[in-house]
PDB file of N, CA and C in Angstrom:
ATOM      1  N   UNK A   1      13.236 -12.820  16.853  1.00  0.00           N
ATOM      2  CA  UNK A   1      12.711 -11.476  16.959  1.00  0.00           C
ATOM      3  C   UNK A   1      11.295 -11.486  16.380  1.00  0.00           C
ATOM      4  N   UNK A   2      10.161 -11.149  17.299  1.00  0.00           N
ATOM      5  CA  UNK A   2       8.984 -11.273  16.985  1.00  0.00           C
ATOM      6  C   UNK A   2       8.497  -9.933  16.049  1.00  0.00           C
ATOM      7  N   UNK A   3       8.515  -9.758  14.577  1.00  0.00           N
ATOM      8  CA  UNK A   3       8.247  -8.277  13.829  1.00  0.00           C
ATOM      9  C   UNK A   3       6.514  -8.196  13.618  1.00  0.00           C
ATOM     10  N   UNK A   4       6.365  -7.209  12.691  1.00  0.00           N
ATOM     11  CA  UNK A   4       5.158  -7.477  12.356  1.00  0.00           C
ATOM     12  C   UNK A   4       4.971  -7.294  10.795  1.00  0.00           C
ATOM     13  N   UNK A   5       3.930  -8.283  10.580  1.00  0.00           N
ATOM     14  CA  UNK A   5       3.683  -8.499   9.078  1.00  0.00           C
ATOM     15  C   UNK A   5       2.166  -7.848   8.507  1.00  0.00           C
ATOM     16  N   UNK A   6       2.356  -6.566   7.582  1.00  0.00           N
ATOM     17  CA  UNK A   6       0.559  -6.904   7.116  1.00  0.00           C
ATOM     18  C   UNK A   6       0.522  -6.846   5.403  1.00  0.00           C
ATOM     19  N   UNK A   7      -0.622  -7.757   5.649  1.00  0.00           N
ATOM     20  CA  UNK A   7      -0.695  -7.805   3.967  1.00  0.00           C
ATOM     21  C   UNK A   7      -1.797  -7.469   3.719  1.00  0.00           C
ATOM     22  N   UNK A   8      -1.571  -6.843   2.237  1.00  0.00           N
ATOM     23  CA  UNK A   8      -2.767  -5.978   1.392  1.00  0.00           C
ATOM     24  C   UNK A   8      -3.151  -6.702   0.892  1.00  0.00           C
ATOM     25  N   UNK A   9      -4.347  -6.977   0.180  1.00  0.00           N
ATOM     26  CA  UNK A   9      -5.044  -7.349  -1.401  1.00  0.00           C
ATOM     27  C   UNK A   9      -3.976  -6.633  -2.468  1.00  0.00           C
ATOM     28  N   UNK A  10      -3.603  -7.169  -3.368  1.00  0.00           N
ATOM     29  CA  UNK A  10      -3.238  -6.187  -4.502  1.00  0.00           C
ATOM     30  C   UNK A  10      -4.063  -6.650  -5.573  1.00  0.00           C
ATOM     31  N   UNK A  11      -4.449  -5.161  -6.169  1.00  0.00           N
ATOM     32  CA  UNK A  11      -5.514  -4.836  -7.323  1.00  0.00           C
ATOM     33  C   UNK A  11      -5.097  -5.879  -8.228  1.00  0.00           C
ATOM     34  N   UNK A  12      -3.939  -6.374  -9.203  1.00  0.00           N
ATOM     35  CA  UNK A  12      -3.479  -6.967  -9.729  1.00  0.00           C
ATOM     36  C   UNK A  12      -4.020  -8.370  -9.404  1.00  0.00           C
ATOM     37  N   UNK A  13      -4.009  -8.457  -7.973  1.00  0.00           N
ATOM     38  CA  UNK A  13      -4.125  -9.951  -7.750  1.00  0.00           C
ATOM     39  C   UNK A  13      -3.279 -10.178  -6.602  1.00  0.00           C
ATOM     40  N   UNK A  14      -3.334 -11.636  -6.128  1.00  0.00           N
ATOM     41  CA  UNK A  14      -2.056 -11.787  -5.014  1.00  0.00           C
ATOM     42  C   UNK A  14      -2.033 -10.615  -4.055  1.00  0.00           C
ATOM     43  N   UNK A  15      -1.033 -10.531  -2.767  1.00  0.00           N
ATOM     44  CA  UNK A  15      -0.528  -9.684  -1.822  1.00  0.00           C
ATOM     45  C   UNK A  15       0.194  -9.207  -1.938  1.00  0.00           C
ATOM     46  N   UNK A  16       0.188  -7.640  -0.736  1.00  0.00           N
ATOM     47  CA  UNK A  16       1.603  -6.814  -0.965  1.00  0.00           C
ATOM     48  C   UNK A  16       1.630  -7.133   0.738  1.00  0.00           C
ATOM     49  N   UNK A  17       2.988  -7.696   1.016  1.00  0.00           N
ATOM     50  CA  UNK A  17       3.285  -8.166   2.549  1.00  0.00           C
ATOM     51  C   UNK A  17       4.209  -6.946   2.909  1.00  0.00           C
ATOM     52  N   UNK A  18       3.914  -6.074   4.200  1.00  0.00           N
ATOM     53  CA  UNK A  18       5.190  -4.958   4.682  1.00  0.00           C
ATOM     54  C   UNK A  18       5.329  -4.784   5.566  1.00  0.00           C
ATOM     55  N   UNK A  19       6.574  -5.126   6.287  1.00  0.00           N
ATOM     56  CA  UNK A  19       6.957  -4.675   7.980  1.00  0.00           C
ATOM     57  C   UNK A  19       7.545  -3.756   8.401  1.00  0.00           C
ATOM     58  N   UNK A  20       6.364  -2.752   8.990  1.00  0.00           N
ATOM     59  CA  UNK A  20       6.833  -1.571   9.630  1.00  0.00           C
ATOM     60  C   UNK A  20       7.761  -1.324  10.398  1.00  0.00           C
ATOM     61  N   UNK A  21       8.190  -2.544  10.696  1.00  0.00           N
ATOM     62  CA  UNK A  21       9.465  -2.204  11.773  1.00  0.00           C
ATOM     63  C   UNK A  21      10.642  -1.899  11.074  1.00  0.00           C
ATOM     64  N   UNK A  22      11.060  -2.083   9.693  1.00  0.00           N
ATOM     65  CA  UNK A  22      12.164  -1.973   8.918  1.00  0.00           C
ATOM     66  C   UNK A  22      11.859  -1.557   7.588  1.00  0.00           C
ATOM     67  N   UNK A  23      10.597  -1.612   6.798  1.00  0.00           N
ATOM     68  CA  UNK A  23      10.123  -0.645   5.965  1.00  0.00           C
ATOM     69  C   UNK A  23      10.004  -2.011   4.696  1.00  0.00           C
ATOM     70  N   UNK A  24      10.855  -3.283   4.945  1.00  0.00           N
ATOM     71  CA  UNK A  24      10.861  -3.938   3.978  1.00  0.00           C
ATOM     72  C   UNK A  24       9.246  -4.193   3.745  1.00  0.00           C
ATOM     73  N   UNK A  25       9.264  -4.639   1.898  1.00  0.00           N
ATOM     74  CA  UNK A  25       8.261  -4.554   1.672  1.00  0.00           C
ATOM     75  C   UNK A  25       8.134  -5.991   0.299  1.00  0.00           C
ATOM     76  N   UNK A  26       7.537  -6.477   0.091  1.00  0.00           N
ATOM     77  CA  UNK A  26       7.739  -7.680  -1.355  1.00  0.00           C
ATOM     78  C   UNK A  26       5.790  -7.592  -1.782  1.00  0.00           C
ATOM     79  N   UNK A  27       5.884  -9.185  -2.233  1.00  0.00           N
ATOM     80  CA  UNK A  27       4.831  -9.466  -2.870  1.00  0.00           C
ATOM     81  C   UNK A  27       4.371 -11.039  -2.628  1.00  0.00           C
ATOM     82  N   UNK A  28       3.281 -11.550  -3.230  1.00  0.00           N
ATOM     83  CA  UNK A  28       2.896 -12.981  -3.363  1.00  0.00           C
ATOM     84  C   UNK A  28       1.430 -12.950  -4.181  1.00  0.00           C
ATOM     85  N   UNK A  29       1.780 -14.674  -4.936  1.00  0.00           N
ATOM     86  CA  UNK A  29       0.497 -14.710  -5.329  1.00  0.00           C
ATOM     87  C   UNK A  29      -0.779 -15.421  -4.066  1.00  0.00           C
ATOM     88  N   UNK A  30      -0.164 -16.175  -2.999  1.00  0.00           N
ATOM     89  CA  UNK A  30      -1.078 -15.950  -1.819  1.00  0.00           C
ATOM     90  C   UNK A  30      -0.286 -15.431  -0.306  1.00  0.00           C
ATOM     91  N   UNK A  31      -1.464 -15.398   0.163  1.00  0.00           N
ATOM     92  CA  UNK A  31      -1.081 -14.681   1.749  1.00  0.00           C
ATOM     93  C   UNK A  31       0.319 -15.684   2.235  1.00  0.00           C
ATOM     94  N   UNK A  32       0.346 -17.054   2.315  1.00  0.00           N
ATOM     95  CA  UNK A  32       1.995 -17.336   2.489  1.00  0.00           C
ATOM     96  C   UNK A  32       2.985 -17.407   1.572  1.00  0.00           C
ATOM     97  N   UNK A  33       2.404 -17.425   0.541  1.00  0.00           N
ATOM     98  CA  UNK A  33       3.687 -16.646  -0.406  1.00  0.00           C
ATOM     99  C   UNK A  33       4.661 -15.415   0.067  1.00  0.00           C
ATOM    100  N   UNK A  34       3.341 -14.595   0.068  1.00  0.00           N
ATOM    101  CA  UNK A  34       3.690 -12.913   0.358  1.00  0.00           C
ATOM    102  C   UNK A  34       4.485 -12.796   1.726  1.00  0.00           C
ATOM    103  N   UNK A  35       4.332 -14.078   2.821  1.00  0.00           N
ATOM    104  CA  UNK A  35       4.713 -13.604   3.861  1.00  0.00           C
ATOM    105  C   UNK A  35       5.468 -14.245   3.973  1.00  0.00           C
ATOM    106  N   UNK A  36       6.183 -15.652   3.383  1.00  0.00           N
ATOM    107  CA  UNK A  36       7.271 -16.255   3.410  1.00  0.00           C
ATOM    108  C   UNK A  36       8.548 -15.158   2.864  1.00  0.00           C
ATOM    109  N   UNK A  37       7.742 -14.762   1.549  1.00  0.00           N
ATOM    110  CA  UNK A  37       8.685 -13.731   0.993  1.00  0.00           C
ATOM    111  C   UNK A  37       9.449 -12.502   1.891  1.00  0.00           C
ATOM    112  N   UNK A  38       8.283 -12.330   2.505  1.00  0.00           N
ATOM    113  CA  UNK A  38       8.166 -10.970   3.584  1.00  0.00           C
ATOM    114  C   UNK A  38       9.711 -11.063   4.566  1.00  0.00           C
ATOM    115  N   UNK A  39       9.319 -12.619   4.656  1.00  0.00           N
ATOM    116  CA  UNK A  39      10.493 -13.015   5.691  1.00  0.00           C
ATOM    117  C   UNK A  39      11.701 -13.196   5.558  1.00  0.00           C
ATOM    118  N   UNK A  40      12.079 -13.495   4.199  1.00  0.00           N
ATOM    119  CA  UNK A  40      13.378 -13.512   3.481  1.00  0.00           C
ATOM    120  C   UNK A  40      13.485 -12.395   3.072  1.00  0.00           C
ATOM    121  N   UNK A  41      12.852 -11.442   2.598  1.00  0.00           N
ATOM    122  CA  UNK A  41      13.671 -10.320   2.372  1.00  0.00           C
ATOM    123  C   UNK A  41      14.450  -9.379   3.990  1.00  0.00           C
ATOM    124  N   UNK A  42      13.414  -9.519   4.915  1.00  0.00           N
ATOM    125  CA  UNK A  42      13.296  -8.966   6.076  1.00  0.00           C
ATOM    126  C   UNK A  42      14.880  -9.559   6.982  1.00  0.00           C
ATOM    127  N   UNK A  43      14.463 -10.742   6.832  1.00  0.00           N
ATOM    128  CA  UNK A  43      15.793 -11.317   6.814  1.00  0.00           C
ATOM    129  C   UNK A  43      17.284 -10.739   6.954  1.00  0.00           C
ATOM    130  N   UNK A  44      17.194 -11.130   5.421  1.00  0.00           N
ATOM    131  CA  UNK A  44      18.548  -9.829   4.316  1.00  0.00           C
ATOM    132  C   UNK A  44      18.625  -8.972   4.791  1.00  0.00           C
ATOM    133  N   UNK A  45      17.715  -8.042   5.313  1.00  0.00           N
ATOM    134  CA  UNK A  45      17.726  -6.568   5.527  1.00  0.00           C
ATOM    135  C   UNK A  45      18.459  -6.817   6.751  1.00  0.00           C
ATOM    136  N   UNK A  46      17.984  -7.396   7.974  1.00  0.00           N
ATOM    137  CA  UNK A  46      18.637  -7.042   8.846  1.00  0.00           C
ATOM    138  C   UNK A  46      19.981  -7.769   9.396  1.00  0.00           C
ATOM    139  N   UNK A  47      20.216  -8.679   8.009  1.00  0.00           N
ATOM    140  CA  UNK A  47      21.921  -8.952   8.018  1.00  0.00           C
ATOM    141  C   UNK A  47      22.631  -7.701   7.955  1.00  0.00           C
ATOM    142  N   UNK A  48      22.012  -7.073   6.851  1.00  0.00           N
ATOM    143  CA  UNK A  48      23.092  -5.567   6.728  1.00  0.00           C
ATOM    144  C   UNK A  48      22.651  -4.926   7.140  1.00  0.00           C
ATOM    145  N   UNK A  49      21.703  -4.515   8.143  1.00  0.00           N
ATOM    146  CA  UNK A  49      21.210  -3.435   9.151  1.00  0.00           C
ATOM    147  C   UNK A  49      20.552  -3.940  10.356  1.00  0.00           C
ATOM    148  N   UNK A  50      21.186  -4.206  11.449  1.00  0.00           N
ATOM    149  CA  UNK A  50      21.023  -5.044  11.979  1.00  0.00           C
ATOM    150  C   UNK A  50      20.307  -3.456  13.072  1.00  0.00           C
ATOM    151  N   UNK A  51      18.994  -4.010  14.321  1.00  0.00           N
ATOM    152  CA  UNK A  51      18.875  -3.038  14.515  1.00  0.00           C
ATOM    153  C   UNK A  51      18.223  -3.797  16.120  1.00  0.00           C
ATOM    154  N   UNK A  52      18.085  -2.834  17.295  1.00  0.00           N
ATOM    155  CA  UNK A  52      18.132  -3.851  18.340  1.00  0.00           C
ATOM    156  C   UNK A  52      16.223  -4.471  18.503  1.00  0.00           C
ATOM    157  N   UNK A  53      15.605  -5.237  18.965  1.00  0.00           N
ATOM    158  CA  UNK A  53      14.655  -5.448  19.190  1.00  0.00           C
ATOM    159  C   UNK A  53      13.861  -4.568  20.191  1.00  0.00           C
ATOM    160  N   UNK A  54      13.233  -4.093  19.794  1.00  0.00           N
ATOM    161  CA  UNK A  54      12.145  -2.554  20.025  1.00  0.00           C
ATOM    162  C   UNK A  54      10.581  -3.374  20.424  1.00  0.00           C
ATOM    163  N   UNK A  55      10.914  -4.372  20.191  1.00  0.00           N
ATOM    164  CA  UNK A  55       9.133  -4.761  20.032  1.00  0.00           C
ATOM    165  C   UNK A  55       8.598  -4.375  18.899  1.00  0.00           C
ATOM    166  N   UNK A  56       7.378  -4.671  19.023  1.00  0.00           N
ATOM    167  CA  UNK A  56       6.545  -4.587  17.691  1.00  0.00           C
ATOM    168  C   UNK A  56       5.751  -3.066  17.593  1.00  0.00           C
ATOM    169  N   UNK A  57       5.779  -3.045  16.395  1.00  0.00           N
ATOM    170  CA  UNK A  57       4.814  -1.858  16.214  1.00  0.00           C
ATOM    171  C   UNK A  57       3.296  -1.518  16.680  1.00  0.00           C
ATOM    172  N   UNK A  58       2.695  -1.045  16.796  1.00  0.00           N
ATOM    173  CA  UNK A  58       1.490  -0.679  17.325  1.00  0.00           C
ATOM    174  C   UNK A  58       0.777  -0.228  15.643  1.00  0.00           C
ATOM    175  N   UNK A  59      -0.197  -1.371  15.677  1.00  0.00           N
ATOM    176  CA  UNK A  59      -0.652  -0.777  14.788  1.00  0.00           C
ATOM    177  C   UNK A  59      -2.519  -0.859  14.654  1.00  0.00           C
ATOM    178  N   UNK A  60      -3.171   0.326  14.711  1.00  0.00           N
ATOM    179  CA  UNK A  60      -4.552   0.818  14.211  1.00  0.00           C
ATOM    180  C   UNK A  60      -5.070   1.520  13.234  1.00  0.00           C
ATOM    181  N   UNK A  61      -6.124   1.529  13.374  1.00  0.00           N
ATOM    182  CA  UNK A  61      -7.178   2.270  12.004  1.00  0.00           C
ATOM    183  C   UNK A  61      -7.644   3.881  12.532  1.00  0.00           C
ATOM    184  N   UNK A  62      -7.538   4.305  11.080  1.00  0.00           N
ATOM    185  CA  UNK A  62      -7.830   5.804  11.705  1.00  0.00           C
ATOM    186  C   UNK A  62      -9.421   6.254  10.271  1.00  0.00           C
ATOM    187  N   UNK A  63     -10.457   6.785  10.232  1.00  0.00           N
ATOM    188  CA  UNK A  63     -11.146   7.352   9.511  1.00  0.00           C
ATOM    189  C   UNK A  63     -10.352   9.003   8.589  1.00  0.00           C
ATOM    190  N   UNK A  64     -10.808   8.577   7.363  1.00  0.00           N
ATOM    191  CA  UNK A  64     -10.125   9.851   6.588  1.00  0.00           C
ATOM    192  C   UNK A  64     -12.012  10.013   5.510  1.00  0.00           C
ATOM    193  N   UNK A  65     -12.541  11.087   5.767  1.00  0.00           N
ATOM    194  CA  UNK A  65     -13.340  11.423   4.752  1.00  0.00           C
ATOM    195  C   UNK A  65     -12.870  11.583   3.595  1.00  0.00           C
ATOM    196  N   UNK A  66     -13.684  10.926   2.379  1.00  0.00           N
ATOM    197  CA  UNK A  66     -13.324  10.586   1.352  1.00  0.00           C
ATOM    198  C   UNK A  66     -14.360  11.952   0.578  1.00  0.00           C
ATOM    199  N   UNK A  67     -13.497  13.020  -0.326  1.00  0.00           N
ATOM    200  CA  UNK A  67     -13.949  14.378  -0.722  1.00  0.00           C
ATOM    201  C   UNK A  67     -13.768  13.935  -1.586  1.00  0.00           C
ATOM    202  N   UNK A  68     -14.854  13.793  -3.044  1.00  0.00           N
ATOM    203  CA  UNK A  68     -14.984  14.016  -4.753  1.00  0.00           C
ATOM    204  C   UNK A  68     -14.593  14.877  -5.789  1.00  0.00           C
TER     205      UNK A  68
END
């Protein structure tokens, strides 16, 4: 099942890896850390919630003005 993976910078350091298709979400100290992780939890999840293949999410950028 082809999902989708994106990872943040985290302020701390390392990545925050999260797939919108199931909400799971982890961490890493690099980008395949975070996304190996990504994948084992994602995994797990859909042993016990198993859900049918939808395809992938659609995902873009949107502008938000930033008010002081």
């Amino acid at each position: 099942m082809e999902l989708t993976a994106v990872l943040i910078p985290a302020a701390e350091g390392g990545f925050v890896a999260l797939n919108p298709e199931t909400g799971t979400t982890t961490q890493g100290e690099t980008v395949q850390e975070a996304l190996s992780n990504l994948e084992e939890a994602t995994a797990l999840y859909l042993e016990e919630f198993p859900r049918p293949d939808t395809g992938r999410a659609l995902l873009t950028t949107f502008h938000v003005e930033a008010h002081a």
